[in-house]
C-alpha atoms as a PDB file:
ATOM      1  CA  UNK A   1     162.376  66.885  63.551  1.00  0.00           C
ATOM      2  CA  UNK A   2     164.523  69.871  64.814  1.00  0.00           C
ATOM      3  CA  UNK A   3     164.195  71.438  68.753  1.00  0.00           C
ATOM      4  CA  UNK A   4     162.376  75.147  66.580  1.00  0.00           C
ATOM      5  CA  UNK A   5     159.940  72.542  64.689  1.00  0.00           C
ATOM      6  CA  UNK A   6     158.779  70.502  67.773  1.00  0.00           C
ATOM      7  CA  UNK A   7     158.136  73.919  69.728  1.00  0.00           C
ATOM      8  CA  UNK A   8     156.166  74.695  66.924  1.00  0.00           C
ATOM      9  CA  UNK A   9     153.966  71.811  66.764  1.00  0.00           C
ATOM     10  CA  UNK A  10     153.959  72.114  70.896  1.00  0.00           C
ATOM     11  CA  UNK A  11     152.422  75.603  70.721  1.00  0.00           C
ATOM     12  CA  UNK A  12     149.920  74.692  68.202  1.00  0.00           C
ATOM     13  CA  UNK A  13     149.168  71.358  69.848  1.00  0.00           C
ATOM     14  CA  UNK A  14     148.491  73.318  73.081  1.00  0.00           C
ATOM     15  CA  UNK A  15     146.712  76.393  71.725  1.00  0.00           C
ATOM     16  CA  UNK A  16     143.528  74.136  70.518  1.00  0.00           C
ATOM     17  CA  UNK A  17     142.779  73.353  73.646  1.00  0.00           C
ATOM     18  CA  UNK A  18     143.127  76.723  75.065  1.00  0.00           C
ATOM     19  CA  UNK A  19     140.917  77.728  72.003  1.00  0.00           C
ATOM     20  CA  UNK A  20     138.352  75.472  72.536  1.00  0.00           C
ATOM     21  CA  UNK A  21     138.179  76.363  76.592  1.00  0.00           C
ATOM     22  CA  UNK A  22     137.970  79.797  75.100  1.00  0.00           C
ATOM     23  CA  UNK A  23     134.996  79.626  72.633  1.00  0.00           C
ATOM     24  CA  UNK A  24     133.297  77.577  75.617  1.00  0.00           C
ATOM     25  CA  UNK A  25     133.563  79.668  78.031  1.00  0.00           C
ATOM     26  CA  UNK A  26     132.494  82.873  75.075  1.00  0.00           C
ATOM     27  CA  UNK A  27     129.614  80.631  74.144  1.00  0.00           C
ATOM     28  CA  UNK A  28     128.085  80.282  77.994  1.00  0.00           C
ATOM     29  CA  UNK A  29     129.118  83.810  77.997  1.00  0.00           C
ATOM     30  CA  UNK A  30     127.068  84.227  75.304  1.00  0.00           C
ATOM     31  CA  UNK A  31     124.092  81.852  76.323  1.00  0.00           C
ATOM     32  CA  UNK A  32     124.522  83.791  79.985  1.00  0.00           C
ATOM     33  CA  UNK A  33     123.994  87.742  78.041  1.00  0.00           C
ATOM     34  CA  UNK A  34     121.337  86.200  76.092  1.00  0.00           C
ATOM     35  CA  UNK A  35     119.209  84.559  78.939  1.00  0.00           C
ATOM     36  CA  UNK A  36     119.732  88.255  81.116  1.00  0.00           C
ATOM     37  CA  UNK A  37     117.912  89.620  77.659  1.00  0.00           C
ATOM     38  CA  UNK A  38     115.183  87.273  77.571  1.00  0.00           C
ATOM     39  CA  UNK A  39     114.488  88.047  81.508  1.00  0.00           C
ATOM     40  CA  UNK A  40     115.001  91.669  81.240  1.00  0.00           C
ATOM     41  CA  UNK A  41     112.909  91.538  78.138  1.00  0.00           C
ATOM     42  CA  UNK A  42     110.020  89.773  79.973  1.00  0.00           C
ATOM     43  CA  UNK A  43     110.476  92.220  83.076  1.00  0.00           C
ATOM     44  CA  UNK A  44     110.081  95.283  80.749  1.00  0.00           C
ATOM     45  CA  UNK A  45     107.083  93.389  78.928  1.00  0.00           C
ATOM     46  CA  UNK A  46     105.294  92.740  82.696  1.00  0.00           C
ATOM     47  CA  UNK A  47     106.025  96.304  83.751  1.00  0.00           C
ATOM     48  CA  UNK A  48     104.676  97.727  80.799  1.00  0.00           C
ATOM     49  CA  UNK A  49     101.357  95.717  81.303  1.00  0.00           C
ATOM     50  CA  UNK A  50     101.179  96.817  84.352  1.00  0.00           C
ATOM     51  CA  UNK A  51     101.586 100.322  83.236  1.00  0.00           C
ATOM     52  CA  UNK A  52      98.909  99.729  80.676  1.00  0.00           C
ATOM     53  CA  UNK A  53      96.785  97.946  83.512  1.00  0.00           C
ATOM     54  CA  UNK A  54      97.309 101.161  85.686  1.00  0.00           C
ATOM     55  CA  UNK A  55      96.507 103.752  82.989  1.00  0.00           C
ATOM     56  CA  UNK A  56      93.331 101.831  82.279  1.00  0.00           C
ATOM     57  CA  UNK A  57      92.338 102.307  86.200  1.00  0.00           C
ATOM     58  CA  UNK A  58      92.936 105.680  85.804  1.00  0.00           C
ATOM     59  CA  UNK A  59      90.671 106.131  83.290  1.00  0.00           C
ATOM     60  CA  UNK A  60      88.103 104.686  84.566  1.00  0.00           C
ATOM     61  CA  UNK A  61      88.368 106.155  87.620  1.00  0.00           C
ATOM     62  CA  UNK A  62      88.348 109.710  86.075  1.00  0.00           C
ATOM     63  CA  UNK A  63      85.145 108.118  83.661  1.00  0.00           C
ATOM     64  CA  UNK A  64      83.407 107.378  87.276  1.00  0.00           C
ATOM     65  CA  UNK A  65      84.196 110.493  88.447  1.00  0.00           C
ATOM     66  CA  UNK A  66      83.234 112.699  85.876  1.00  0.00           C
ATOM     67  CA  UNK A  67      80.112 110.405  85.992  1.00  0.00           C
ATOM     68  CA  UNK A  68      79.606 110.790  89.773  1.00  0.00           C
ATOM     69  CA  UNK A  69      80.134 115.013  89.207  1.00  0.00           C
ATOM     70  CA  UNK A  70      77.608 114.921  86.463  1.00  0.00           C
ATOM     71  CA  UNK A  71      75.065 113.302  89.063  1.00  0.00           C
ATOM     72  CA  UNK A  72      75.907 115.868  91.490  1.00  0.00           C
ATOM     73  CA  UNK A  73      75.199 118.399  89.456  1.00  0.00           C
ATOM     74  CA  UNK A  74      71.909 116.928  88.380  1.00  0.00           C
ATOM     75  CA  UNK A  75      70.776 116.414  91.825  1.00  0.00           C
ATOM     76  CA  UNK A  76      71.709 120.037  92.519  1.00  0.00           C
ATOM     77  CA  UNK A  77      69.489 121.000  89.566  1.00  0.00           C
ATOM     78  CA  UNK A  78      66.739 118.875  90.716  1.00  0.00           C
ATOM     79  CA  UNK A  79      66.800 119.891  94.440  1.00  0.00           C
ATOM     80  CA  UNK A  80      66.871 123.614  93.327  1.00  0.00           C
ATOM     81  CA  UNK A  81      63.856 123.612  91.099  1.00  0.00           C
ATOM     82  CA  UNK A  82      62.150 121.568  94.436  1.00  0.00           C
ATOM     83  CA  UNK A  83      63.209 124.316  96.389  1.00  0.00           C
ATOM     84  CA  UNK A  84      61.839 126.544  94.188  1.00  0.00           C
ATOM     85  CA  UNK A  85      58.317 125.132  94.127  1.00  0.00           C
ATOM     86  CA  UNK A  86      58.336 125.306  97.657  1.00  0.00           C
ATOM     87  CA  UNK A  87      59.341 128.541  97.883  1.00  0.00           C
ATOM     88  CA  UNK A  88      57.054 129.767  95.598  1.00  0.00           C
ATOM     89  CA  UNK A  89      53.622 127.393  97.460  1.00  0.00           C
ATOM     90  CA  UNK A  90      54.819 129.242 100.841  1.00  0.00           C
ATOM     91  CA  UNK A  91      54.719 132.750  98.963  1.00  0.00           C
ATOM     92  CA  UNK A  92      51.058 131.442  97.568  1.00  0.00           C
ATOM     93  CA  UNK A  93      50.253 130.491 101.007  1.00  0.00           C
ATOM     94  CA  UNK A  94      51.376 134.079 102.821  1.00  0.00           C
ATOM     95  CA  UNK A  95      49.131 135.795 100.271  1.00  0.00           C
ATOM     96  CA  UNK A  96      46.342 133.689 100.661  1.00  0.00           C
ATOM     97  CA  UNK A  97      46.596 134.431 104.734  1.00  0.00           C
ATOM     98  CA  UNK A  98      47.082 138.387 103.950  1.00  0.00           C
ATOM     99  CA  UNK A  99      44.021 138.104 101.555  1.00  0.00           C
ATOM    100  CA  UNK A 100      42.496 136.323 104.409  1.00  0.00           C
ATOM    101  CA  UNK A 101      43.046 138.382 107.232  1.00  0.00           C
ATOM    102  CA  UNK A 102      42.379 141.814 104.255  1.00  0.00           C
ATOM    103  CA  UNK A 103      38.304 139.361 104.242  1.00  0.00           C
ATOM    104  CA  UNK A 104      38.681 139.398 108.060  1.00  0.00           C
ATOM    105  CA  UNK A 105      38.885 135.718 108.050  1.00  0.00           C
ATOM    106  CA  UNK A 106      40.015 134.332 111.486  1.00  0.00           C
ATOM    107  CA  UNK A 107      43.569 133.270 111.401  1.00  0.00           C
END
């Protein structure tokens, strides 16, 4: 063979192995990229249960608290009208003394 055809086949002969040691080093590239997506994938899928997790909690602690205000308020209703009957026995009661004492009942 001539010195130009030899060089030829030398270049070839030597840039399979530099292709090979390229495509294995893209493909663990690859495999590397595609592992970082699978962990950054299940990251983002356990922060967005957690975010779902968190929103539930909120809701049902605004659902408890709109519960607990609701209560309030009833108990407020409740202890009003009480107050109210008392208020109105003690009015019963001052006019029952006045009519009294009007009789000349002893006090």
């Amino acid at each position: 063979m001539s010195e130009a055809g030899k060089n030829g086949s030398e270049k070839a002969a030597l840039s399979w192995p530099t292709v090979a040691l390229i495509l294995a080093s893209g493909g663990v590239n690859l495999l590397g990229t595609h592992t970082g997506n699978v962990q950054l994938g299940e990251e983002q899928r356990q922060g967005l249960r957690q975010l779902r997790e968190l929103h539930s909690e909120l809701d049902d602690f605004k659902r408890w608290q709109k519960m607990a205000g609701e209560n309030q308020e009833q108990i407020l209703k409740n202890d009003s009208r009480l107050l109210e009957e008392v208020h109105e026995i003690a009015v019963r009661l001052d006019r029952l003394k006045t009519q009294g004492q009007m009789r000349g009942m002893p006090q």
